[in-house]
C-alpha atoms as a PDB file:
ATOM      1  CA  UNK A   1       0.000   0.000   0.000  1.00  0.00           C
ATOM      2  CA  UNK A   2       1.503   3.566  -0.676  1.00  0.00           C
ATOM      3  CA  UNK A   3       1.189   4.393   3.403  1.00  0.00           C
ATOM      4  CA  UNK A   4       3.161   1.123   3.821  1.00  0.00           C
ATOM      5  CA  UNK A   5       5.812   2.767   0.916  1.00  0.00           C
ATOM      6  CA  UNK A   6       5.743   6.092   2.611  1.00  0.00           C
ATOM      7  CA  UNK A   7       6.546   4.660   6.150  1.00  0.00           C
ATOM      8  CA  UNK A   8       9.648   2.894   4.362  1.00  0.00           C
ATOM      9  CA  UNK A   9      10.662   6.200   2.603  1.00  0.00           C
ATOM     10  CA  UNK A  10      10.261   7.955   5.394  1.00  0.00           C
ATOM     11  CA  UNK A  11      12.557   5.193   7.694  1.00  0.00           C
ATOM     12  CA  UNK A  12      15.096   5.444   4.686  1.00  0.00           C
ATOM     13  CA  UNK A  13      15.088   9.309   4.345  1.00  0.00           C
ATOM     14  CA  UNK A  14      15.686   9.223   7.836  1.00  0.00           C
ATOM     15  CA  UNK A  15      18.107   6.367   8.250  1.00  0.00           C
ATOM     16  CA  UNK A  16      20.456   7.658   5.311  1.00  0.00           C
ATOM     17  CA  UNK A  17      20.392  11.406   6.052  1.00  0.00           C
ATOM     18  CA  UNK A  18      21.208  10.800  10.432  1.00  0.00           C
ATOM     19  CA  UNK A  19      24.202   8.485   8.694  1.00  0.00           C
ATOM     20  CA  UNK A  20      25.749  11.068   6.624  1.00  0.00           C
ATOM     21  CA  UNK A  21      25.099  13.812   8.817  1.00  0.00           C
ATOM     22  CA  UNK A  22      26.497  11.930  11.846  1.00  0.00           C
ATOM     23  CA  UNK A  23      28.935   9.750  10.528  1.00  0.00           C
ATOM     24  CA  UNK A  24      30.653  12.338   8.081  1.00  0.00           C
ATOM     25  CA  UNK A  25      34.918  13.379   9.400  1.00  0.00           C
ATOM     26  CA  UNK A  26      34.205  16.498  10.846  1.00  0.00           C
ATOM     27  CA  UNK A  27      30.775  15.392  13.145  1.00  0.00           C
ATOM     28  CA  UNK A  28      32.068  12.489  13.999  1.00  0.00           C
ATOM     29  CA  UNK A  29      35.313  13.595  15.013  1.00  0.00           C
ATOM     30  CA  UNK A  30      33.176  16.329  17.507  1.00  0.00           C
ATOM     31  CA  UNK A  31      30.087  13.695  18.340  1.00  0.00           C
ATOM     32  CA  UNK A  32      33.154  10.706  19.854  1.00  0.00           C
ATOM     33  CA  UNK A  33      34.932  13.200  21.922  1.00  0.00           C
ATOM     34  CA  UNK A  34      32.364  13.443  24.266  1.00  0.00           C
ATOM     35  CA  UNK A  35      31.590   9.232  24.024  1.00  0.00           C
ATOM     36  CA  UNK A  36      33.072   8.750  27.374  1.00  0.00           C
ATOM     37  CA  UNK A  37      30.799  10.889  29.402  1.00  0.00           C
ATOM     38  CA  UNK A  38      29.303   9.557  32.555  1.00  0.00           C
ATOM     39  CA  UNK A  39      25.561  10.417  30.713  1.00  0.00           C
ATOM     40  CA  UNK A  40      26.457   8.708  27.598  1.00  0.00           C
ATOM     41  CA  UNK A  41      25.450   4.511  27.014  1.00  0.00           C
ATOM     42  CA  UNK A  42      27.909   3.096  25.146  1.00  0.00           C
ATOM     43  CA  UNK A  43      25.970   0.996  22.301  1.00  0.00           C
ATOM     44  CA  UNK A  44      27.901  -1.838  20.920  1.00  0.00           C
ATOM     45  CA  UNK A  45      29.125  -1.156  17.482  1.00  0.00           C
ATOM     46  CA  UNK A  46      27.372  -3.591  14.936  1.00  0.00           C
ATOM     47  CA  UNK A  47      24.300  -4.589  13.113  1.00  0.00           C
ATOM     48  CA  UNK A  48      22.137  -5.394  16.552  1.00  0.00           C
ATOM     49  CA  UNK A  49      22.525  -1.566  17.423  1.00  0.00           C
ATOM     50  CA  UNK A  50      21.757  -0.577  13.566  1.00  0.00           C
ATOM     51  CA  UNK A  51      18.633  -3.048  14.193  1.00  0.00           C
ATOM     52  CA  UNK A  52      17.717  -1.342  16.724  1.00  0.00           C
ATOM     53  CA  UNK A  53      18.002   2.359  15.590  1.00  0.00           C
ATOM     54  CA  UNK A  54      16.263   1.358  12.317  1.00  0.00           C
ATOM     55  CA  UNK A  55      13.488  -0.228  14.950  1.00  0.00           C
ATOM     56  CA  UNK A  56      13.097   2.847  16.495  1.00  0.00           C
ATOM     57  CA  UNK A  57      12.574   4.879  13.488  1.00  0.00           C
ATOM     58  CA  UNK A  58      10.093   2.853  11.612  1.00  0.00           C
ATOM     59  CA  UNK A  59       7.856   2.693  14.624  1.00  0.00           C
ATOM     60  CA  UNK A  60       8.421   6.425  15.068  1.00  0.00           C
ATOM     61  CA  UNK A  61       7.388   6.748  11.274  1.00  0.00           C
ATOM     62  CA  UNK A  62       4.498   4.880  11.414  1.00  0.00           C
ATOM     63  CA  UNK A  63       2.973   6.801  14.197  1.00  0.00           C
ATOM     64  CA  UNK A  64       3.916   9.895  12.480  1.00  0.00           C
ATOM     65  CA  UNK A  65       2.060   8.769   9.587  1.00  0.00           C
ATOM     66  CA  UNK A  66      -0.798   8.505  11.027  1.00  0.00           C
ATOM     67  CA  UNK A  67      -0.408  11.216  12.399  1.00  0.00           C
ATOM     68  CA  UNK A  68       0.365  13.083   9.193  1.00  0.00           C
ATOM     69  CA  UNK A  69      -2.915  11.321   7.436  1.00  0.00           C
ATOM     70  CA  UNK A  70      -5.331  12.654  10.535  1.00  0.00           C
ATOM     71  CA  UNK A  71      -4.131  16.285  10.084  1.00  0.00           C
ATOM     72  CA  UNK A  72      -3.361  16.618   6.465  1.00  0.00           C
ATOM     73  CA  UNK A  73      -6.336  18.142   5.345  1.00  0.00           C
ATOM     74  CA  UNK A  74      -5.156  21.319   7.775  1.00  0.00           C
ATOM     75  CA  UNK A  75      -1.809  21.416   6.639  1.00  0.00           C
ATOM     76  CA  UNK A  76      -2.919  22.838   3.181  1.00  0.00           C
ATOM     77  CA  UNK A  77      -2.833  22.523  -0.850  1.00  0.00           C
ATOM     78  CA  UNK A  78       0.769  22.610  -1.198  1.00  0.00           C
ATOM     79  CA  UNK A  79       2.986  19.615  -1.225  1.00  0.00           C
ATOM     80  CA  UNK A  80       5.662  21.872   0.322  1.00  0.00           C
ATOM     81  CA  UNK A  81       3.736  23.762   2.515  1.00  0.00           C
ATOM     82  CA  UNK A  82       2.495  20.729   4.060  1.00  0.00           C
ATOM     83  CA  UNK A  83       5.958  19.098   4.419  1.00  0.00           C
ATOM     84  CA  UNK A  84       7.750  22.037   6.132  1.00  0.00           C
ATOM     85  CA  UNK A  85       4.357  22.498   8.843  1.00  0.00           C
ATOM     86  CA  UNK A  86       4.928  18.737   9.360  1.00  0.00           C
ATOM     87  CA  UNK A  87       8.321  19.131   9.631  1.00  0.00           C
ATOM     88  CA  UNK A  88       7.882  21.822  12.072  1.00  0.00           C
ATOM     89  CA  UNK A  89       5.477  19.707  14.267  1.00  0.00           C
ATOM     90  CA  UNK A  90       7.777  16.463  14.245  1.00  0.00           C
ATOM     91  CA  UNK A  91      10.111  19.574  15.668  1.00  0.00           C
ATOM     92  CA  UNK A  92       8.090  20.803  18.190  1.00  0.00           C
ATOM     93  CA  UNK A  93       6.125  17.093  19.246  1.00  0.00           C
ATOM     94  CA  UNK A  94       9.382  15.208  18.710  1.00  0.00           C
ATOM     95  CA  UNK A  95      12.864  16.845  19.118  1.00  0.00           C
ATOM     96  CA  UNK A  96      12.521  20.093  21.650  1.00  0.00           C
ATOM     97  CA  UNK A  97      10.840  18.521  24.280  1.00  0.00           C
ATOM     98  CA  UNK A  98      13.322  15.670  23.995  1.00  0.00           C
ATOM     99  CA  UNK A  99      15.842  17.756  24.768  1.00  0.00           C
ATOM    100  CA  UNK A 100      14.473  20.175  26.787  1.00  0.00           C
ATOM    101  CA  UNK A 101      14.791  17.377  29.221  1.00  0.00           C
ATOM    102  CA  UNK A 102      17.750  16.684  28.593  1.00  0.00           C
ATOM    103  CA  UNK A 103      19.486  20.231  29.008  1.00  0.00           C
ATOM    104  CA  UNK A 104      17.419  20.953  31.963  1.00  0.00           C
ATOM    105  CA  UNK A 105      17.205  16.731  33.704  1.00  0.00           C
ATOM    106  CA  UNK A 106      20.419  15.461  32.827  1.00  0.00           C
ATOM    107  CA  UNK A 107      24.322  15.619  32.064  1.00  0.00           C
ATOM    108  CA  UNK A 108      24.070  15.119  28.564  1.00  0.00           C
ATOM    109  CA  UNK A 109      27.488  16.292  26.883  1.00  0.00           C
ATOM    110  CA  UNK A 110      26.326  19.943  24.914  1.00  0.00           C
ATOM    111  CA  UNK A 111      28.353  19.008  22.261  1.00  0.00           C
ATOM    112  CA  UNK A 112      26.635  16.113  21.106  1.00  0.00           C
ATOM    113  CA  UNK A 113      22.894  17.451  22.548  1.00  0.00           C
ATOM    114  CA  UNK A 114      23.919  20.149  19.684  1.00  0.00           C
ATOM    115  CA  UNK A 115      25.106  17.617  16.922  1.00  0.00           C
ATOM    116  CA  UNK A 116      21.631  15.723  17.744  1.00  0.00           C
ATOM    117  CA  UNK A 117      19.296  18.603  17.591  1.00  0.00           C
ATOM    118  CA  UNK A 118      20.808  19.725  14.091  1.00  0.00           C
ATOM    119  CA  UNK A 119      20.331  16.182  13.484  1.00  0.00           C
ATOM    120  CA  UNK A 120      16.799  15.878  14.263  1.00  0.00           C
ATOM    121  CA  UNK A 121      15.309  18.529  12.903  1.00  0.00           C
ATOM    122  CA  UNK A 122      16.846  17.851   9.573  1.00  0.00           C
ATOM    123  CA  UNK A 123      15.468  14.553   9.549  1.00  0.00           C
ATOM    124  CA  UNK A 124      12.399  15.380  10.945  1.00  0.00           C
ATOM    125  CA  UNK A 125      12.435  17.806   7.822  1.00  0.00           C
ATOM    126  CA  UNK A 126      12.930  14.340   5.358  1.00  0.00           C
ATOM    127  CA  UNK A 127      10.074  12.735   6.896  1.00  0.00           C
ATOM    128  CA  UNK A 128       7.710  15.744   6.509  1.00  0.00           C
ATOM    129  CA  UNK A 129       8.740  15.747   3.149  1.00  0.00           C
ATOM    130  CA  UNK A 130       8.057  12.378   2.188  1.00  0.00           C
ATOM    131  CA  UNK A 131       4.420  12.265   3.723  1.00  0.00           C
ATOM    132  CA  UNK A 132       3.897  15.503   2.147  1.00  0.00           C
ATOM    133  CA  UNK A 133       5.101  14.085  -1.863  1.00  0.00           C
ATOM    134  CA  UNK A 134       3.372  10.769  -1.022  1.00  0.00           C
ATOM    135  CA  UNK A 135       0.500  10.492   1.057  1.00  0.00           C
END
């Protein structure tokens, strides 16, 4: 079904643009110095942790595909239009309260609480996108 093709194009836009925006020299170099903090888990390296991540964000994109299908008719005509408002609530549902808590509750290194807000919002971007173009 094309919600079933969305929710995979949304896990992949995801999934590939986190990868290259974490995992590119200069990020990565920034995001592991601060891998030994007391407030960082240590996830093994290897294709259980992938599993997991890619879990995580094909549940998340299924619920935010519902989500996007309930409210579309608000979010307007345009395929763009709709895609940046979704973006923008993924933002404001999704990412900022995240870490919200975790400026104000925890220890979180700032360095990579930075890295993973630039992060999320630019993938919650991808997914608003996708929904927008194919739902």
């Amino acid at each position: 079904s094309m919600i079933a093709l969305a929710i995979g194009a949304a896990t992949l836009a995801w999934f590939v643009a986190a990868a290259v925006l974490f995992f590119n020299p200069p990020v990565d170099k920034v995001y592991r110095s601060e891998e030994e903090h007391p407030a960082v888990k240590n996830l093994p390296k290897g294709p259980a942790t992938i599993g997991k991540i890619l879990l995580a964000v094909v549940v998340q994109c299924a619920l935010w595909a519902y989500v996007y299908i309930l409210i579309k008719p608000a979010l307007g005509d345009s395929a763009i239009m709709r895609g940046v408002l979704f973006g923008v609530i993924i933002v404001l549902l999704k990412i900022i309260p995240r870490d919200i808590d975790r400026v104000l509750l925890t220890t979180y290194p700032k360095k990579r609480l930075t890295i993973e807000i630039i992060v999320g919002i630019v993938c919650a971007f991808m997914v608003g996108f996708v929904y927008a173009f194919m739902l």
